[in-house]
C-alpha atoms as a PDB file:
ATOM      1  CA  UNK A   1    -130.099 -40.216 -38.041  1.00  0.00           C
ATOM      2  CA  UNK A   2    -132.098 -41.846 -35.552  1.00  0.00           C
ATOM      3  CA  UNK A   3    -130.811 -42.188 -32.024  1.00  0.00           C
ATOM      4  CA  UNK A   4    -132.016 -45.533 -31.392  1.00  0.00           C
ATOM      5  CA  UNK A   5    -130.377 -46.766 -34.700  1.00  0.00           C
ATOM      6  CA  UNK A   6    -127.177 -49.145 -34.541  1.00  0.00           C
ATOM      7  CA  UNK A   7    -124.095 -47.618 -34.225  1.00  0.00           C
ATOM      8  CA  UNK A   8    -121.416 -48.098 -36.794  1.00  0.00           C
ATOM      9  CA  UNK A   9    -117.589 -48.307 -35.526  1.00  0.00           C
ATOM     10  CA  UNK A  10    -114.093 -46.542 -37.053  1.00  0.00           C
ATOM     11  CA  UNK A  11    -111.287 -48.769 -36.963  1.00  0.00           C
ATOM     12  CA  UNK A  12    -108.557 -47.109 -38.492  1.00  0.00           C
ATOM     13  CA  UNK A  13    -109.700 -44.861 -41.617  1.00  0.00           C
ATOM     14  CA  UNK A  14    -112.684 -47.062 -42.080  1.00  0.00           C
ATOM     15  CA  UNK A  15    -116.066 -47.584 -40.833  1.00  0.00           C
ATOM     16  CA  UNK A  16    -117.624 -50.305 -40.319  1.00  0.00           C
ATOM     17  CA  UNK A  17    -121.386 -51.157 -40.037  1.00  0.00           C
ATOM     18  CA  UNK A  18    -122.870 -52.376 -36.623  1.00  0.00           C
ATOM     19  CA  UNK A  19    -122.393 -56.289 -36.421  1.00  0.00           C
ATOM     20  CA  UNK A  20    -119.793 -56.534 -39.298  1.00  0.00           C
ATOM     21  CA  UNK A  21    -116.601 -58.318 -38.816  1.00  0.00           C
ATOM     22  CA  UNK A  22    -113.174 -57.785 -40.510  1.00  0.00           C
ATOM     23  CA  UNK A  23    -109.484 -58.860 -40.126  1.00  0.00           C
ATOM     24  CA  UNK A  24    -107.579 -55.365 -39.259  1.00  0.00           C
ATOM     25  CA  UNK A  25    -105.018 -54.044 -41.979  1.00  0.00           C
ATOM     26  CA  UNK A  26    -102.169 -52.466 -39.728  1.00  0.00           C
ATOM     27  CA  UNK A  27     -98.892 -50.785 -41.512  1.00  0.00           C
ATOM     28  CA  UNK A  28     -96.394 -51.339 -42.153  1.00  0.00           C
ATOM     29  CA  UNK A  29     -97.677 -55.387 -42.035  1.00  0.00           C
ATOM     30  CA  UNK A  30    -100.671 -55.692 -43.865  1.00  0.00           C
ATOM     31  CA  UNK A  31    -103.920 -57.841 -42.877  1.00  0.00           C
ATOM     32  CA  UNK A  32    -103.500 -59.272 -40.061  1.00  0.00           C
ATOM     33  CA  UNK A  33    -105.517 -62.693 -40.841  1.00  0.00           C
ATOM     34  CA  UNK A  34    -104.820 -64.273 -37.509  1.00  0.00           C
ATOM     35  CA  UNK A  35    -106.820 -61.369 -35.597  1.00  0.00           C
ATOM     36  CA  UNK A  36    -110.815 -60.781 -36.384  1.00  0.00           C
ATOM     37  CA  UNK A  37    -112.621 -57.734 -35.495  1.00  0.00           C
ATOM     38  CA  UNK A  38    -116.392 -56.916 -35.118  1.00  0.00           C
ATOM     39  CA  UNK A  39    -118.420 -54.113 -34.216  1.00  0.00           C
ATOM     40  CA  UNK A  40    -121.049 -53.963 -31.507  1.00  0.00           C
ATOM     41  CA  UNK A  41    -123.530 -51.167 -30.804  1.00  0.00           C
ATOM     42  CA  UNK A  42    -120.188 -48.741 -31.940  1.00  0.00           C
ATOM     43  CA  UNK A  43    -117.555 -50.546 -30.145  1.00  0.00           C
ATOM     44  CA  UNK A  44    -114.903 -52.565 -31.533  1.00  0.00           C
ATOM     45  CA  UNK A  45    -113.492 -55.738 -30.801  1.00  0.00           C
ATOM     46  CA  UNK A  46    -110.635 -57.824 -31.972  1.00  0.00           C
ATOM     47  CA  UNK A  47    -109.368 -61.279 -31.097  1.00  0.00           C
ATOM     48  CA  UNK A  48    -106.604 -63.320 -31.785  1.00  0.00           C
ATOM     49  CA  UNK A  49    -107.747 -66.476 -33.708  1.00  0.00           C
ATOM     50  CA  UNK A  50    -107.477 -69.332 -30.304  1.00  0.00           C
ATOM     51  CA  UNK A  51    -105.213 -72.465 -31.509  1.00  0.00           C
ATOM     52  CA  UNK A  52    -105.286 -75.798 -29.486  1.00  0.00           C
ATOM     53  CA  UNK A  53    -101.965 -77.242 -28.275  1.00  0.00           C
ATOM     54  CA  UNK A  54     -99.560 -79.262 -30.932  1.00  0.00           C
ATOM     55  CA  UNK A  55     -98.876 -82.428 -29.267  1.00  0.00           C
ATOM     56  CA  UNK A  56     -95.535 -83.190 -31.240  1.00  0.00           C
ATOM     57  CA  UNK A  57     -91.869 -81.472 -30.790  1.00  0.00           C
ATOM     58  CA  UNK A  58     -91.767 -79.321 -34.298  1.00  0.00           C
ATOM     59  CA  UNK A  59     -95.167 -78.514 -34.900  1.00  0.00           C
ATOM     60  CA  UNK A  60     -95.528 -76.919 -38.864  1.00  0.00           C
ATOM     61  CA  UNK A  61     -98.323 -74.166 -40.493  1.00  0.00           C
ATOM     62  CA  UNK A  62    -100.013 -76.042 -42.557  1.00  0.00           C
ATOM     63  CA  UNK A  63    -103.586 -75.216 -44.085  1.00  0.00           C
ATOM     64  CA  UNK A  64    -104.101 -72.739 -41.609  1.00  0.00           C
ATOM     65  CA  UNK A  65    -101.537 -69.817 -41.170  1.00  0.00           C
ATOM     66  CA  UNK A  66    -102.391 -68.932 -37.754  1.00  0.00           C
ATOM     67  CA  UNK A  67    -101.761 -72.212 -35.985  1.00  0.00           C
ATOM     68  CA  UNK A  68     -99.355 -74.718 -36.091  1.00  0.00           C
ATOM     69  CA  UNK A  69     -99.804 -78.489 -37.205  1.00  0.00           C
ATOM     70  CA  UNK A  70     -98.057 -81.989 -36.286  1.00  0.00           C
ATOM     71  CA  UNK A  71     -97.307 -83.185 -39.802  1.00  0.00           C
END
């Protein structure tokens, strides 16, 4: 392996090529499709998908599972 070649990153059991993005699997709860993770020159990073504020009372998921809806 070249030294100057892009790093790959381990997240969990797996690895993951350099620039590649994936939604973590974490047990005992599965994917976690509200969080996305990438790699970057061997380092991982994960963020929480960013939802805008409801503007009603009882906001509902709908179409999207990670943020809540006025219906």
């Amino acid at each position: 392996m070249q030294a100057d070649a892009p790093r790959g990153c381990r997240f969990g059991r797996r690895w993951y090529l350099n620039n590649e993005s994936w939604h973590p699997s974490v047990p005992p709860f599965g994917e976690m499709k509200c969080i996305l993770c990438w790699c970057v020159s061997g380092e991982t990073h994960c963020q929480r998908q960013e939802c805008p504020p409801s503007a009603c009372s009882s906001p509902a998921m709908r179409d999207n599972p990670c943020c809540a809806k006025c219906r």
